[in-house]
C-alpha atoms as a PDB file:
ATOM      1  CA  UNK A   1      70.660 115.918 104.000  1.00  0.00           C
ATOM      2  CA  UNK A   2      73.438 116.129 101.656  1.00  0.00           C
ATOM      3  CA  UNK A   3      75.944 112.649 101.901  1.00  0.00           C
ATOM      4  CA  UNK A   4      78.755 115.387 102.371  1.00  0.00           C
ATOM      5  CA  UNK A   5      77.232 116.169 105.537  1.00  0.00           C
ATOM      6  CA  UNK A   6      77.456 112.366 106.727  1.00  0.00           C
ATOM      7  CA  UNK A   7      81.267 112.843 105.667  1.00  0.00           C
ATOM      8  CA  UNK A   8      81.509 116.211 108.033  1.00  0.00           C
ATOM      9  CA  UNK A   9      79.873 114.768 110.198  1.00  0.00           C
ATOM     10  CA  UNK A  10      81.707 111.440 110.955  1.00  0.00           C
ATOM     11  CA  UNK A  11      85.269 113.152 109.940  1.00  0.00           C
ATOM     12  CA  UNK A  12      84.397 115.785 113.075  1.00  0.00           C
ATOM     13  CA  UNK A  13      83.322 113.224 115.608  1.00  0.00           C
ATOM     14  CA  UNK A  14      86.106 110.963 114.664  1.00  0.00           C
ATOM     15  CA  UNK A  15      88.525 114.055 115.571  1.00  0.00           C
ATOM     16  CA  UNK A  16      87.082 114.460 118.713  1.00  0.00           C
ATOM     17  CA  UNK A  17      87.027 110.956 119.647  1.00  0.00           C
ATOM     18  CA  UNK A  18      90.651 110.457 118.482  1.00  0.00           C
ATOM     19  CA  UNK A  19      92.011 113.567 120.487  1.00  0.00           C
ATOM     20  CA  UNK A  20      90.302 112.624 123.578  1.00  0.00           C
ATOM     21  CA  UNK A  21      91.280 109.213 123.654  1.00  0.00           C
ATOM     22  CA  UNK A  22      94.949 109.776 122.744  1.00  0.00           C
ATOM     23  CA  UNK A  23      95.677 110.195 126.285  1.00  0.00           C
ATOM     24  CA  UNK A  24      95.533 106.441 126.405  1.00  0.00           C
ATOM     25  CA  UNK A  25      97.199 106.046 122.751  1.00  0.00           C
ATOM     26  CA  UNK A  26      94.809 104.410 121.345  1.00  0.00           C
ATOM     27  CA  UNK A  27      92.911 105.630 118.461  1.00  0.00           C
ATOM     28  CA  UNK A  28      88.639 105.872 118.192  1.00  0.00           C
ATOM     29  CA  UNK A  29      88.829 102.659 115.754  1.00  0.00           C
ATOM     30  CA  UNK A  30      91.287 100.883 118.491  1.00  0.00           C
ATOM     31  CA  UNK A  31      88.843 101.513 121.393  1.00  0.00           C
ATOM     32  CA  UNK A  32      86.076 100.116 119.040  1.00  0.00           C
ATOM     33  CA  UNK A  33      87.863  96.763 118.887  1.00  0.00           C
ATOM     34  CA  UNK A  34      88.644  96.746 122.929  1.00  0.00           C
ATOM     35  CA  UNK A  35      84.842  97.256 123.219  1.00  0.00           C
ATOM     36  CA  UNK A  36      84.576  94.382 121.188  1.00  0.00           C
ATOM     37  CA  UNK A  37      86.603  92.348 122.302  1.00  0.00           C
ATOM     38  CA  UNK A  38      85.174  92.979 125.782  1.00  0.00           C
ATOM     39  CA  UNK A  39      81.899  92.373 125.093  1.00  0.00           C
ATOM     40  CA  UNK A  40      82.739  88.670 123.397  1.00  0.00           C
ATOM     41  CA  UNK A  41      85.649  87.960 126.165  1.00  0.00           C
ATOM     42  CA  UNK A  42      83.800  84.678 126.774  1.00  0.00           C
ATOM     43  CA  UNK A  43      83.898  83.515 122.968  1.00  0.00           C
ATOM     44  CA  UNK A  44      86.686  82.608 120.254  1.00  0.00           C
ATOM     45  CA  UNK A  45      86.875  86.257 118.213  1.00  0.00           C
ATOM     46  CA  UNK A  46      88.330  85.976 114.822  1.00  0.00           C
ATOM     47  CA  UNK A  47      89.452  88.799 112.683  1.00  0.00           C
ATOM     48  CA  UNK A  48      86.765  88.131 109.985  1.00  0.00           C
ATOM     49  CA  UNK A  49      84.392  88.523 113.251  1.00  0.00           C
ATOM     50  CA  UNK A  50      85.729  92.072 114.370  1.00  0.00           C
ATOM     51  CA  UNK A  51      85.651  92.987 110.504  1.00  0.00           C
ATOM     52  CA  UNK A  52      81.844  92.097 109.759  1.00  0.00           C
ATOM     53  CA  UNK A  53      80.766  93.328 113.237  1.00  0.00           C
ATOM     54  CA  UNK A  54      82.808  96.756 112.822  1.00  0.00           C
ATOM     55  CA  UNK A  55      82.580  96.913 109.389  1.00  0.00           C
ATOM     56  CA  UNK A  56      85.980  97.405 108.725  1.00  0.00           C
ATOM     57  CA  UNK A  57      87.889  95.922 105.569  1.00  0.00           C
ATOM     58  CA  UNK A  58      90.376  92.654 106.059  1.00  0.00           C
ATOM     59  CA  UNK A  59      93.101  95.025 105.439  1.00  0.00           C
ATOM     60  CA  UNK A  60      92.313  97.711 108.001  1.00  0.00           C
ATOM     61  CA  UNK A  61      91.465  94.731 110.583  1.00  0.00           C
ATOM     62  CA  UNK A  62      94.849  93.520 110.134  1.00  0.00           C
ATOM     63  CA  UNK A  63      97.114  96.420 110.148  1.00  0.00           C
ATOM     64  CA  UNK A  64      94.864  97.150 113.515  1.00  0.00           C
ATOM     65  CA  UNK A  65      95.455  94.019 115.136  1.00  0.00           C
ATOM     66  CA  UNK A  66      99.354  94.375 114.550  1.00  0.00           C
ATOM     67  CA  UNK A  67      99.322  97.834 115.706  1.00  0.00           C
ATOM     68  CA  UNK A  68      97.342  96.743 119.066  1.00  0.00           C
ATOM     69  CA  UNK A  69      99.822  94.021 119.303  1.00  0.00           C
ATOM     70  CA  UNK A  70     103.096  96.083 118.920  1.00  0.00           C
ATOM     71  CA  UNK A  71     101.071  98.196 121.727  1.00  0.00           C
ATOM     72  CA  UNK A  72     100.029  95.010 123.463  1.00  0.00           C
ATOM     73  CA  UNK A  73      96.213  95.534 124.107  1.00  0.00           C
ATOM     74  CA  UNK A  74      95.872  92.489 121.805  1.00  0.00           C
ATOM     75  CA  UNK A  75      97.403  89.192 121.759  1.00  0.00           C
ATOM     76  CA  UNK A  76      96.684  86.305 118.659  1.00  0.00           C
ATOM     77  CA  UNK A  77      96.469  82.218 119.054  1.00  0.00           C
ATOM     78  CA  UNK A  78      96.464  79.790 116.029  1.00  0.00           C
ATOM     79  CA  UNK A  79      93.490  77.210 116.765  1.00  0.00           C
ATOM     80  CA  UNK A  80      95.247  74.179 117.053  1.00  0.00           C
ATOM     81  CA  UNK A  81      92.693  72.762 114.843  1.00  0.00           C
ATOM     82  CA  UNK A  82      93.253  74.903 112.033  1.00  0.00           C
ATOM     83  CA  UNK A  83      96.702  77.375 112.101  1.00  0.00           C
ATOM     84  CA  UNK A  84      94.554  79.896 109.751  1.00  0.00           C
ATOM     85  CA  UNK A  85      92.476  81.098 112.083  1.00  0.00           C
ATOM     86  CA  UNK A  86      93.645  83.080 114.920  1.00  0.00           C
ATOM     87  CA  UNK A  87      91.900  83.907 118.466  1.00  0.00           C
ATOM     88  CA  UNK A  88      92.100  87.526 119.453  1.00  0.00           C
ATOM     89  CA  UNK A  89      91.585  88.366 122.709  1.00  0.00           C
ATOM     90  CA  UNK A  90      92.446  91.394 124.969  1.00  0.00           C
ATOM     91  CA  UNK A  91      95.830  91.892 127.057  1.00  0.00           C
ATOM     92  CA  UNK A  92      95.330  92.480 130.732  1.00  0.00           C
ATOM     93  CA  UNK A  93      96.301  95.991 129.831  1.00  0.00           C
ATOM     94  CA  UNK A  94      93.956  96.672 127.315  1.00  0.00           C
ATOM     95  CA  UNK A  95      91.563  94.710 129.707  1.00  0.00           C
ATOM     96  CA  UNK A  96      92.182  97.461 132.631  1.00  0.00           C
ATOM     97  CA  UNK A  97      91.565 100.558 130.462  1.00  0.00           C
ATOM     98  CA  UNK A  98      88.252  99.252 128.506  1.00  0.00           C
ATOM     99  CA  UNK A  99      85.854 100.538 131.308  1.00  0.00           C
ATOM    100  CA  UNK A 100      87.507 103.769 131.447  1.00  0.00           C
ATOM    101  CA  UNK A 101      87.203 103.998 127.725  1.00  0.00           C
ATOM    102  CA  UNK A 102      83.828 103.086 127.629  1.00  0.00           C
ATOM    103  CA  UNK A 103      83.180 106.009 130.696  1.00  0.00           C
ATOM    104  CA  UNK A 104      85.046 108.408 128.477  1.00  0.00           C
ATOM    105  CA  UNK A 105      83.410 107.866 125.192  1.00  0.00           C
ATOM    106  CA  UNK A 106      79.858 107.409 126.945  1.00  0.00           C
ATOM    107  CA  UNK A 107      80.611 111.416 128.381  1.00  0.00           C
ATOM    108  CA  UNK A 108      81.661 112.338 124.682  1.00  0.00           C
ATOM    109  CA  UNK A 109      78.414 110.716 123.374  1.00  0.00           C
ATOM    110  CA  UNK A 110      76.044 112.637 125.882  1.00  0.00           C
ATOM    111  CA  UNK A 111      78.265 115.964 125.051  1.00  0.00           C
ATOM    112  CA  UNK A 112      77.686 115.485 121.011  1.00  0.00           C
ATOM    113  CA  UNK A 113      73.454 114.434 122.092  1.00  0.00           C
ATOM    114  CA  UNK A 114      73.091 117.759 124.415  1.00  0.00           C
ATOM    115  CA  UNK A 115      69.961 119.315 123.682  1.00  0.00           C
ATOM    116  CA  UNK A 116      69.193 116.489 120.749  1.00  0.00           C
ATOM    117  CA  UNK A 117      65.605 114.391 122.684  1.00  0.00           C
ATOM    118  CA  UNK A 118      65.424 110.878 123.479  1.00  0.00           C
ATOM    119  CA  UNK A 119      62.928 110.376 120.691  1.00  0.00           C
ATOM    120  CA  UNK A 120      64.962 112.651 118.029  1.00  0.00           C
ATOM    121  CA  UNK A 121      68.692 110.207 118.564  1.00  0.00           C
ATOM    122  CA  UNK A 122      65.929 107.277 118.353  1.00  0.00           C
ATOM    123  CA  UNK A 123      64.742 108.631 115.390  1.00  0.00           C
ATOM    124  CA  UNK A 124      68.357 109.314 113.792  1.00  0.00           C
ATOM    125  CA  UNK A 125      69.606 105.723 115.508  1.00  0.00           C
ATOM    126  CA  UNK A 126      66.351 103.599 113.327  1.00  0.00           C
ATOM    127  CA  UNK A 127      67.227 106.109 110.195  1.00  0.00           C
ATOM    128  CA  UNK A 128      71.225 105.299 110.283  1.00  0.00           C
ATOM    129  CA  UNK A 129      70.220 101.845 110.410  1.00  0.00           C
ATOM    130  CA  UNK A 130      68.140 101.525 107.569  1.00  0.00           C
ATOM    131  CA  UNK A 131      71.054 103.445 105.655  1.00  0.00           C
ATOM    132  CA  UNK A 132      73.414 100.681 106.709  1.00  0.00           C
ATOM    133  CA  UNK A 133      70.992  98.060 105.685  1.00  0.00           C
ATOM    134  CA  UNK A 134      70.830  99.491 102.191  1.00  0.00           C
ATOM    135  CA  UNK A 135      74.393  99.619 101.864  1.00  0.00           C
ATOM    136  CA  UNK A 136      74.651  96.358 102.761  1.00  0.00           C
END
């Protein structure tokens, strides 16, 4: 496989998941965060957190976060302790539509997996991985 096709590949998906999720307006990468965010809801999340964990640079992270907040899926704290470091956490709003994100994206997933086995996306899952690894 050619690394052009990883680019095809991940451009096409990204499409997809951005057109079918606009109906919430929220982008793919924004839905990644509320997924996040949900996951952690009973921990402090920083934005150095959401950036190692989505693998997203300090500059995307941060024009995210102030997008979700204009939007208000996201709200930010200062720690008391130390005003550089600011909780993220999820509205109420963004709280309400995670599960029917989650429902919408796990359909997508089994649409783009149709006709791929169990043992062939566990395959390409362990692959990916070790790709990531070595870019890391």
């Amino acid at each position: 496989m050619d690394l052009i096709d990883f680019k095809i590949l991940n451009t096409a998906i990204e499409r997809l998941l951005n057109k079918e999720l606009a109906e919430f307006g929220i982008t793919y990468t924004q839905a990644t965060v509320i997924g996040y965010l949900k996951q952690n809801a009973d921990r402090e999340i920083f934005q150095k957190d959401i950036e190692y964990n989505l693998g997203l640079t300090h500059t995307t992270v941060s024009l995210l976060l102030k997008r979700m907040e204009k939007k208000k899926m996201v709200s930010t704290e200062s720690l008391a302790s130390d005003r550089r470091y600011k909780n993220v956490a999820l509205t109420p709003q963004a709280f309400e539509i995670s599960e029917l994100l989650h429902d919408k994206i796990q359909r997508i997933t089994e649409m783009l997996f149709a006709g791929v086995s169990e043992k062939e996306q566990m395959k390409m899952n362990a692959t990916m991985k070790k790709i990531i690894k070595n870019i890391k």
